[in-house]
Protein backbone atom coordinates (compact mmCIF):
# COMPACT_ATOMS: atom_id res chain seq x y z
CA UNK A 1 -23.29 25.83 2.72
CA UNK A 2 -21.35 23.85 -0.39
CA UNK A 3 -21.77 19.79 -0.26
CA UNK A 4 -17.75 20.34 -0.67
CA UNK A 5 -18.01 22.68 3.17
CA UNK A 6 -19.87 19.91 4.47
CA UNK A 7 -17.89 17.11 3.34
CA UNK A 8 -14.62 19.36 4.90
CA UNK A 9 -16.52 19.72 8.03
CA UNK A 10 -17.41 16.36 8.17
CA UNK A 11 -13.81 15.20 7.83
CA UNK A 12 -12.69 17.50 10.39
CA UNK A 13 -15.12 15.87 12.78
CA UNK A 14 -13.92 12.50 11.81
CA UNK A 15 -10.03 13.53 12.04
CA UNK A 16 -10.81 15.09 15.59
CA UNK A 17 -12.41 11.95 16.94
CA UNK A 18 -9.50 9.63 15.98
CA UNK A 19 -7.09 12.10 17.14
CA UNK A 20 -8.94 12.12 20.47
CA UNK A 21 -9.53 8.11 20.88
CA UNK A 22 -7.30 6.52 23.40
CA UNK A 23 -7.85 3.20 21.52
CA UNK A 24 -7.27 2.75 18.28
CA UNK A 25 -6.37 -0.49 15.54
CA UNK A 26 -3.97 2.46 13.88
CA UNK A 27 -2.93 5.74 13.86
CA UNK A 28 -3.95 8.03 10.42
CA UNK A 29 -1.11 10.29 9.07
CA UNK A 30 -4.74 13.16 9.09
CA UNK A 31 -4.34 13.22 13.19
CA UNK A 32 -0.52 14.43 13.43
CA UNK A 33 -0.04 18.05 13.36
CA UNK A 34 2.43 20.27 11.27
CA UNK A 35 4.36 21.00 14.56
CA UNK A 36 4.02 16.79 15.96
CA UNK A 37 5.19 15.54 12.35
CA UNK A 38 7.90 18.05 12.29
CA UNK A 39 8.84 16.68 16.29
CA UNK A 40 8.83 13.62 15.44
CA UNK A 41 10.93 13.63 12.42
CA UNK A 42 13.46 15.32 14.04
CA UNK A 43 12.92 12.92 17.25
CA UNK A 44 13.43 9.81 15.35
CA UNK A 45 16.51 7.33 16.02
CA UNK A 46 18.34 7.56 12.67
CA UNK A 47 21.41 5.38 11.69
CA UNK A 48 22.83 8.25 10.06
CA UNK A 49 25.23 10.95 10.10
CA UNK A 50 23.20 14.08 10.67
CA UNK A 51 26.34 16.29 10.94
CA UNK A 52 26.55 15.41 7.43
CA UNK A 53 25.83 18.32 4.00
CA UNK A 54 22.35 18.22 3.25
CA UNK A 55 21.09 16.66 0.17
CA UNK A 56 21.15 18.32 -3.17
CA UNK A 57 19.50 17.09 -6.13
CA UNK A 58 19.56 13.56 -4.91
CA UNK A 59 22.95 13.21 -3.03
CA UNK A 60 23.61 12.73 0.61
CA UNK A 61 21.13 11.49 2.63
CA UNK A 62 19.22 10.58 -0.49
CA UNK A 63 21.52 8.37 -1.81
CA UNK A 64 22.07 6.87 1.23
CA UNK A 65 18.52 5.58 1.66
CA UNK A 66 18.72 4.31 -2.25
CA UNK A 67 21.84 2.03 -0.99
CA UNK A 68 20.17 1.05 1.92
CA UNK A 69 16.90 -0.20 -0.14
CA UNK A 70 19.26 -1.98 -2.73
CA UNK A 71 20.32 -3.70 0.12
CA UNK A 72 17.45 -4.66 1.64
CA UNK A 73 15.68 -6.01 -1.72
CA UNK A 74 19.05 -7.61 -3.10
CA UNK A 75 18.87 -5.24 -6.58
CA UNK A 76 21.73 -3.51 -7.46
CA UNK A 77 20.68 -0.30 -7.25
CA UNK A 78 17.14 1.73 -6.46
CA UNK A 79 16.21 5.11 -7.09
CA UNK A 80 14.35 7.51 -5.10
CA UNK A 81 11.27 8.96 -6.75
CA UNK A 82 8.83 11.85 -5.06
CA UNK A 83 6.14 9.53 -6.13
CA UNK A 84 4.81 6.02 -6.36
CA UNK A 85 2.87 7.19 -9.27
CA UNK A 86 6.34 8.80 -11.10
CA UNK A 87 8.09 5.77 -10.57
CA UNK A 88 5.51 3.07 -11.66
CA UNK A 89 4.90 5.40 -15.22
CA UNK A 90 8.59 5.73 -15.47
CA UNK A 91 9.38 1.68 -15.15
CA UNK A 92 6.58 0.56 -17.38
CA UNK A 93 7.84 3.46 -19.99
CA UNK A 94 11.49 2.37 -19.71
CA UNK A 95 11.05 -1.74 -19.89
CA UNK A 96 8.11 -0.41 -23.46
CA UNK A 97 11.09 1.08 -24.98
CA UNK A 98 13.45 -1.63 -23.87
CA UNK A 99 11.35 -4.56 -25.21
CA UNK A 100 9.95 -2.81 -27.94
CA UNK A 101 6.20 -3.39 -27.36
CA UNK A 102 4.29 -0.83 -25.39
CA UNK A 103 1.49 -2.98 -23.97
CA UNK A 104 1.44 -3.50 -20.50
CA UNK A 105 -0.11 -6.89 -18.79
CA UNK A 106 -2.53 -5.83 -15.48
CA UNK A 107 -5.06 -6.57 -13.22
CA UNK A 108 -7.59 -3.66 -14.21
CA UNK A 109 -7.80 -3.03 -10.27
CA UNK A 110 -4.37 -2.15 -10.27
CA UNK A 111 -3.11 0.99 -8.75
CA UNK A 112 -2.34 2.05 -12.60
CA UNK A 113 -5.71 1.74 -13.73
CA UNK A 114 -7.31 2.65 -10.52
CA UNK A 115 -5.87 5.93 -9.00
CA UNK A 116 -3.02 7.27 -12.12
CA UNK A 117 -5.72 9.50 -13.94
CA UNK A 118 -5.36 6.94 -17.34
CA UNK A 119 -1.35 7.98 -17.06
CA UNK A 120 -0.13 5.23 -18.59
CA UNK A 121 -2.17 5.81 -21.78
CA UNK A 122 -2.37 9.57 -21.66
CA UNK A 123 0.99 10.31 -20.83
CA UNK A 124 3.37 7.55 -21.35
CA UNK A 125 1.66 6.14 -24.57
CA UNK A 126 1.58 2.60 -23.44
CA UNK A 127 -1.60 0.76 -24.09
CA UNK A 128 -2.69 -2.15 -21.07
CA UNK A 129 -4.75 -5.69 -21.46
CA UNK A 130 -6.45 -7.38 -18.28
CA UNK A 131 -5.75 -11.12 -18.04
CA UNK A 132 -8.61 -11.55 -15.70
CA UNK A 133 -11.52 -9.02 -14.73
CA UNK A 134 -11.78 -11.42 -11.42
CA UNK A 135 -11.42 -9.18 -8.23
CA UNK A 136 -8.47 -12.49 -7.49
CA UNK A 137 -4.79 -12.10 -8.25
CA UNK A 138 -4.30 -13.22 -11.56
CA UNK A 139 -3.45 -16.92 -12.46
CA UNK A 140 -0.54 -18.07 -14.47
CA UNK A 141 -3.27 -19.59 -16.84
CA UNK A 142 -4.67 -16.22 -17.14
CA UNK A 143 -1.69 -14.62 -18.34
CA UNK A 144 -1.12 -17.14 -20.36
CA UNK A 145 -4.45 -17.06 -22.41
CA UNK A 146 -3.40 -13.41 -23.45
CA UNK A 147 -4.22 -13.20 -26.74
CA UNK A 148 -1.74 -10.34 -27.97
CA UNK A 149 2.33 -10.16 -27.44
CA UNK A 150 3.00 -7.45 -24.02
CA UNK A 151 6.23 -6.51 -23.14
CA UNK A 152 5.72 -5.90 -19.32
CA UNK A 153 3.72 -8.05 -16.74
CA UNK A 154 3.25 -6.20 -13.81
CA UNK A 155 1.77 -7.67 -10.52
CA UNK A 156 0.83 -6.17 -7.41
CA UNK A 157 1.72 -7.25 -4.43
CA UNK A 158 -0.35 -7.39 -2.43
CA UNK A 159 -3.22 -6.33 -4.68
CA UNK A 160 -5.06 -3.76 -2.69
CA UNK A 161 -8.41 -3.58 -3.86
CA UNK A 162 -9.42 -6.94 -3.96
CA UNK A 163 -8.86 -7.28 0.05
CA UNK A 164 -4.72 -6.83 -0.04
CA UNK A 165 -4.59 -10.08 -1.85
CA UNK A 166 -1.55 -12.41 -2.74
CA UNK A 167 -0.87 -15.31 -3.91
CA UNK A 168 0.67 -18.17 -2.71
CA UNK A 169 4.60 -18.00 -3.42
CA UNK A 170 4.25 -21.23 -5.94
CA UNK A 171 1.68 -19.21 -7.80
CA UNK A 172 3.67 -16.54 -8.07
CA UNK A 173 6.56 -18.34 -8.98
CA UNK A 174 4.41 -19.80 -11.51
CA UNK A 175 2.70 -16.19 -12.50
CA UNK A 176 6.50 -14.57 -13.57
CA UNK A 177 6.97 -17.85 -15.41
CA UNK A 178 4.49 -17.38 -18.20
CA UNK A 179 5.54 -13.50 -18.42
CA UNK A 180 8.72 -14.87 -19.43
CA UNK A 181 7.41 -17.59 -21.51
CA UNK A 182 5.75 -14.18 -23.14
CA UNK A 183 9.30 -12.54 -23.14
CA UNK A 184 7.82 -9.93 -20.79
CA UNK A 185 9.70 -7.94 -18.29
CA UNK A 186 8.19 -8.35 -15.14
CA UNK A 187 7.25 -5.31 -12.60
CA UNK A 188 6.21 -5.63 -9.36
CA UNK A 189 4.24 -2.98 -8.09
CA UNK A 190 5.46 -3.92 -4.97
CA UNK A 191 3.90 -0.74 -2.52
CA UNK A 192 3.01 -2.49 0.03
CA UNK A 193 6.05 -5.44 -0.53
CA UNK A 194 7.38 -4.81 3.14
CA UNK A 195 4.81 -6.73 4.73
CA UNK A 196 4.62 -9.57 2.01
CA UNK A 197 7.49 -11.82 3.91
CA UNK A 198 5.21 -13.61 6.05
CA UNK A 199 2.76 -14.70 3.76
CA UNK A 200 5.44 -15.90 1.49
CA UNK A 201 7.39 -17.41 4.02
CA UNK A 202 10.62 -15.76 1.97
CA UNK A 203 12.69 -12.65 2.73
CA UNK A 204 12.55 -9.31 0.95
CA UNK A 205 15.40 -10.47 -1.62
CA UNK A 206 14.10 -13.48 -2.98
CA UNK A 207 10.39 -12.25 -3.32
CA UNK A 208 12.29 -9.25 -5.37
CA UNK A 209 14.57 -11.40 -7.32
CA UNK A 210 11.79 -12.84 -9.06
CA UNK A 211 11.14 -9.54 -11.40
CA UNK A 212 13.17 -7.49 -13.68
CA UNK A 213 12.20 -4.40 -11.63
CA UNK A 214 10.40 -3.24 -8.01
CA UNK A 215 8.57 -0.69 -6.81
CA UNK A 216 8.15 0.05 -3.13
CA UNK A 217 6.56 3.15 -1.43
CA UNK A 218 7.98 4.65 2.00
CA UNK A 219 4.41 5.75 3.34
CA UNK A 220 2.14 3.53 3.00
CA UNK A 221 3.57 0.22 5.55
CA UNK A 222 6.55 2.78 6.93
CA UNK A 223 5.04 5.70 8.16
CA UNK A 224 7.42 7.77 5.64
CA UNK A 225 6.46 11.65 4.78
CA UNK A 226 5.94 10.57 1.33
CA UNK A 227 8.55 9.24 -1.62
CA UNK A 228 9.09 5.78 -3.51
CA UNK A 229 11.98 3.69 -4.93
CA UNK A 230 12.84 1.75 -8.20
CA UNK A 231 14.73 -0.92 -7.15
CA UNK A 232 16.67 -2.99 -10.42
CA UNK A 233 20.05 -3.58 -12.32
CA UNK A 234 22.14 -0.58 -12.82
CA UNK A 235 21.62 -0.22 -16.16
CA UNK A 236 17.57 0.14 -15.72
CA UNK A 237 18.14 2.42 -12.53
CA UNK A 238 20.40 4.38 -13.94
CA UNK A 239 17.72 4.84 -16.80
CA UNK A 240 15.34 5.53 -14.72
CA UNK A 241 17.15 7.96 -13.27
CA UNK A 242 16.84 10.05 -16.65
CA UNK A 243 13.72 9.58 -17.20
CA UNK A 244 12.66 10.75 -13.67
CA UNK A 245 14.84 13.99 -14.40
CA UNK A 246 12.13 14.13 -17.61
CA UNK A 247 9.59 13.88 -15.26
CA UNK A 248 10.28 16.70 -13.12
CA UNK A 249 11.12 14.34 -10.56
CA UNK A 250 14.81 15.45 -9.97
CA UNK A 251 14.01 17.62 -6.77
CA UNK A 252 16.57 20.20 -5.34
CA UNK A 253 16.04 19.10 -1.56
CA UNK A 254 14.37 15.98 -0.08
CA UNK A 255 16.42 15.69 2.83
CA UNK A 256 12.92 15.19 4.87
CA UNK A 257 11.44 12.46 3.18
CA UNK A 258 14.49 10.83 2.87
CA UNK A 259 15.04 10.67 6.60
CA UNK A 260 11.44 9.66 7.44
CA UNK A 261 11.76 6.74 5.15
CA UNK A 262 15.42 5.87 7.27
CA UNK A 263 13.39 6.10 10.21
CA UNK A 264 10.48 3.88 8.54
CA UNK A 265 13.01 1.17 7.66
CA UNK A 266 14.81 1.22 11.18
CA UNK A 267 11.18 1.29 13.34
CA UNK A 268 8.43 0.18 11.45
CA UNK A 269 9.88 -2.49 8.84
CA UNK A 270 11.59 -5.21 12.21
CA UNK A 271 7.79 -4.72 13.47
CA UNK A 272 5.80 -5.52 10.50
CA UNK A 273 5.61 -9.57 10.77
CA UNK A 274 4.14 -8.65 14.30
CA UNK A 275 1.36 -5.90 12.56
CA UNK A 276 0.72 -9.23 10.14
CA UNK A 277 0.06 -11.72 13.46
CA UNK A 278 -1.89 -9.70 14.80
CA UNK A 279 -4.41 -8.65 11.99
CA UNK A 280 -5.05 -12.24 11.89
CA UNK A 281 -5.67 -12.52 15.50
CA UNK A 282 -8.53 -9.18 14.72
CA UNK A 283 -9.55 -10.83 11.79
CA UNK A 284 -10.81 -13.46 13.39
CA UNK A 285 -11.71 -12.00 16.53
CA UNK A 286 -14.25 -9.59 14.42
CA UNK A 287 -15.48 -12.42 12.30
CA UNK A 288 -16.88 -14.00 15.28
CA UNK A 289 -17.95 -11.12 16.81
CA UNK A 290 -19.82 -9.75 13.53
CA UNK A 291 -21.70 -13.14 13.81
CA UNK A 292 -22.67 -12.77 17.02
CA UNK A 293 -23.73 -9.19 16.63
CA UNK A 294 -27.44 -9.43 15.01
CA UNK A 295 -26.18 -8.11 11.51
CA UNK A 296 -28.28 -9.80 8.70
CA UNK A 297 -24.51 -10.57 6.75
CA UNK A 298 -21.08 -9.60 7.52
CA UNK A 299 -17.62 -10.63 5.23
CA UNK A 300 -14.34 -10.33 6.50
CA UNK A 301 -11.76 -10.50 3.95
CA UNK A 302 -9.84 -12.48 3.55
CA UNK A 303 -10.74 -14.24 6.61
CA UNK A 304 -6.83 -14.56 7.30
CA UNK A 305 -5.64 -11.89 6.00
CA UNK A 306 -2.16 -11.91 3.78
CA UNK A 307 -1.57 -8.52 5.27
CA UNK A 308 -1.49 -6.27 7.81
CA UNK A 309 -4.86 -5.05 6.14
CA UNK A 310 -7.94 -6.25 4.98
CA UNK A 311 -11.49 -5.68 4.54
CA UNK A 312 -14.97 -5.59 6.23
CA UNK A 313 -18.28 -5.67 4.30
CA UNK A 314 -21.59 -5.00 5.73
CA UNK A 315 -25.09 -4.38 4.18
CA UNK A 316 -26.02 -0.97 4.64
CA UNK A 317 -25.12 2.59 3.34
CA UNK A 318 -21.80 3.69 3.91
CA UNK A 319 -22.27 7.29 5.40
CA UNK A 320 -24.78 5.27 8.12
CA UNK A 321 -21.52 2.94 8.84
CA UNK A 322 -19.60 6.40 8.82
CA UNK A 323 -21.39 7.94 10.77
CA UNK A 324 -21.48 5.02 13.50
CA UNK A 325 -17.88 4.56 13.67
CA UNK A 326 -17.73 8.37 14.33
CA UNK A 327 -20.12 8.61 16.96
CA UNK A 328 -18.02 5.46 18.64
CA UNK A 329 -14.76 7.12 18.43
CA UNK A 330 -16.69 10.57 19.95
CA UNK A 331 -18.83 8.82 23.00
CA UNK A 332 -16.66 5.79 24.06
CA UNK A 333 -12.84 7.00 22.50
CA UNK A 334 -12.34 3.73 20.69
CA UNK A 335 -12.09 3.74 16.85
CA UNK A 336 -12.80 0.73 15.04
CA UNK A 337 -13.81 1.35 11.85
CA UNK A 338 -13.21 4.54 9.47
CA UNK A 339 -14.40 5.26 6.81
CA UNK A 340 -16.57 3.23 4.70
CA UNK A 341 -17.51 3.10 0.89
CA UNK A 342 -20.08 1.48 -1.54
CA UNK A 343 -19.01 -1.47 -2.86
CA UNK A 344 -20.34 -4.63 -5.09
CA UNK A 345 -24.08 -4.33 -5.59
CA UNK A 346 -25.90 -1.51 -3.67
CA UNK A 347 -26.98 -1.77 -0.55
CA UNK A 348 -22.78 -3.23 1.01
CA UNK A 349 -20.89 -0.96 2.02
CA UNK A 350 -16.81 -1.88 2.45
CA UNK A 351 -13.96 -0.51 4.66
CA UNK A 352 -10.08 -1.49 4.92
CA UNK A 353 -8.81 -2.58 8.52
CA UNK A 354 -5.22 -1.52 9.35
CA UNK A 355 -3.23 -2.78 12.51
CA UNK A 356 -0.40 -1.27 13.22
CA UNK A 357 1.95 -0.48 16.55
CA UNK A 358 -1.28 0.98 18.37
CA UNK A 359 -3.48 -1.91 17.72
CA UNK A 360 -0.53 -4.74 19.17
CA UNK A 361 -2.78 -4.18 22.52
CA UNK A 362 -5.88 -5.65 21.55
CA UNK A 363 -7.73 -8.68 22.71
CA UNK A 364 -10.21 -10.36 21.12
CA UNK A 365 -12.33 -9.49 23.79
CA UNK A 366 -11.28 -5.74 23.33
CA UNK A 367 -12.74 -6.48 19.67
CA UNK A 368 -15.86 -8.10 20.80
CA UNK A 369 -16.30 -5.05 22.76
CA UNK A 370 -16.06 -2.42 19.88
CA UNK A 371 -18.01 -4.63 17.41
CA UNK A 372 -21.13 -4.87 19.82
CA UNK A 373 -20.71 -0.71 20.47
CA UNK A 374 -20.10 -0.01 16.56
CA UNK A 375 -23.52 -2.51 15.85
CA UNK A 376 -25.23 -0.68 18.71
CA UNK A 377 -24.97 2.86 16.82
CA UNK A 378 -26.05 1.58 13.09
């Protein structure tokens, strides 16, 4: 047997345990069905017309949910895009040509430079400098100790791979400030933006009406099928809208992720600052518990996190950690943990923590619990 037959064996195993557990932090899009994803798309409470024509190349129900996420960030317009990774190349591309300088400002753990296959070099001809290699959101001071003109600044928010970090909302106020000093546009990779309010203390229109242009995804914090927006002025929109036809992103029929992401807004968006309260409730509860467990080091981070999600390190491989959490979810029908990865210097391993609707229920003592059967099976 292949290492790539045991790896899809493995994952099986994994998917059928979390599917099984009857408590759970989160639920992974892997356990839902064909058939269940299908029932519950048609299922869902939509605030729309579903007498109405279908969509076709982008109208109907398409254009609906671009109104509706205008709306909601304060832009004047947003386009839909069948990818986060088509709309972040597209923006970058369109604010190069509009500024005339192809060099894009990042955090080299950006989703860009992390998980686009070098797209924004290879395809879009833009070139990218790193204010900081820190694993930090960047600093205003950072940005402005560039030492070349860039056209576009682009921030994410949260920054996912440093522990879904932010920063405070006077650092970022103070962060687009010197991109504009720098006559940048400024882009917010803004994924995960939905569940930013709390942490910023500011609703979705004034964190968005500090950049030129947003990005948000429909999956990741909504439970969408799949599917992004551009959110800006008409005039970039409208160009982006072109471009994405360039792209091969102008799709005959998208009626279904399109009303997943209408469901997302309605369901999962009002519920978010609750997902956020509580993660810092399990945060905590897991610190103490990790302490108390007998493990030679444990980091929870950040310790509150600015998110819904967040990370745990521990020292030890990650397929042992892996494997743990698995044989938990299997013998007791609780998953804690996932799946884990190397990280930092060998010998930690790292996982992301996700609370969402199913893991509202949980005490701290319900954490306690887990931690002391996850440590158990190490």
């Amino acid at each position: 047997m292949s290492d790539s037959d045991d790896e899809t064996q493995h994952t099986a195993r994994l998917v059928a345990a979390w599917r099984a557990a009857d408590r759970t932090l989160t639920r992974s899009p892997r356990e839902a069905t064909v058939g269940e994803a299908l029932a519950r798309l048609a299922e869902a409470p939509y605030d729309y017309d579903m007498d109405a024509p279908g969509d076709i190349y982008g109208d109907g129900v398409v254009a609906e949910l671009e109104r509706r996420v205008a709306q909601l960030l304060g832009t004047q317009d947003a386009a839909f895009f069948p990818s986060g990774t088509m709309a972040q190349q597209v923006a970058l591309r369109c604010w190069a040509g509009r500024t005339g300088n192809p060099v894009v400002a990042l955090h080299p753990m950006s989703h860009p430079e992390m998980w686009e296959g070098e797209a924004l070099s290879t395809v879009s001809g833009l070139r990218v400098v790193h204010p900081t290699t820190g694993a930090h959101q960047m600093t205003a001071e950072e940005v402005e100790a560039v030492r070349e003109p860039f056209g576009t600044l682009m921030l994410e928010l949260p920054l996912r791979e440093a522990g879904f970090l932010l920063p405070t909302w006077e650092e970022l106020q103070a962060l687009v400030e010197a991109g504009r000093e720098r006559e940048a546009a400024i882009h917010f990779d803004g994924a995960r933006l939905w569940e930013c309010t709390v942490h910023f203390g500011r609703p979705l229109p004034e964190i968005a009406g500090l950049a030129d242009s947003v990005y948000v995804s429909f999956y990741k914090s909504l439970g969408g099928l799949s599917g992004a927006a551009l959110a800006g002025s008409w005039e970039f929109v409208e160009e982006t809208r072109v471009w994405r036809h360039r792209y091969g992103g102008q799709i005959f029929r998208q009626f279904p992720q399109a009303l997943a992401a209408l469901a997302g807004l309605e369901r999962e968006l009002p519920r978010l600052p609750s997902y956020v309260a509580q993660a810092r409730r399990v945060a905590g509860a897991l610190r103490e518990a990790l302490a108390k467990s007998g493990v030679p080091w444990s980091r929870v981070h950040p310790e509150e996190p600015h998110t819904h999600q967040f990370q745990v390190w521990l020292p030890y491989e990650p397929d042992r950690l892996t494997d743990a959490g698995l044989r938990q979810a299997e013998e007791t029908g609780t998953v804690l943990f996932r799946r884990w990865s190397a990280g930092g210097p060998p010998g930690l391993a790292v996982t992301e923590v996700d609370v969402t609707q199913p893991g509202l229920s949980w005490t701290e003592s319900d954490v306690h619990e887990a931690v002391s059967a996850f440590v158990a099976r190490i």
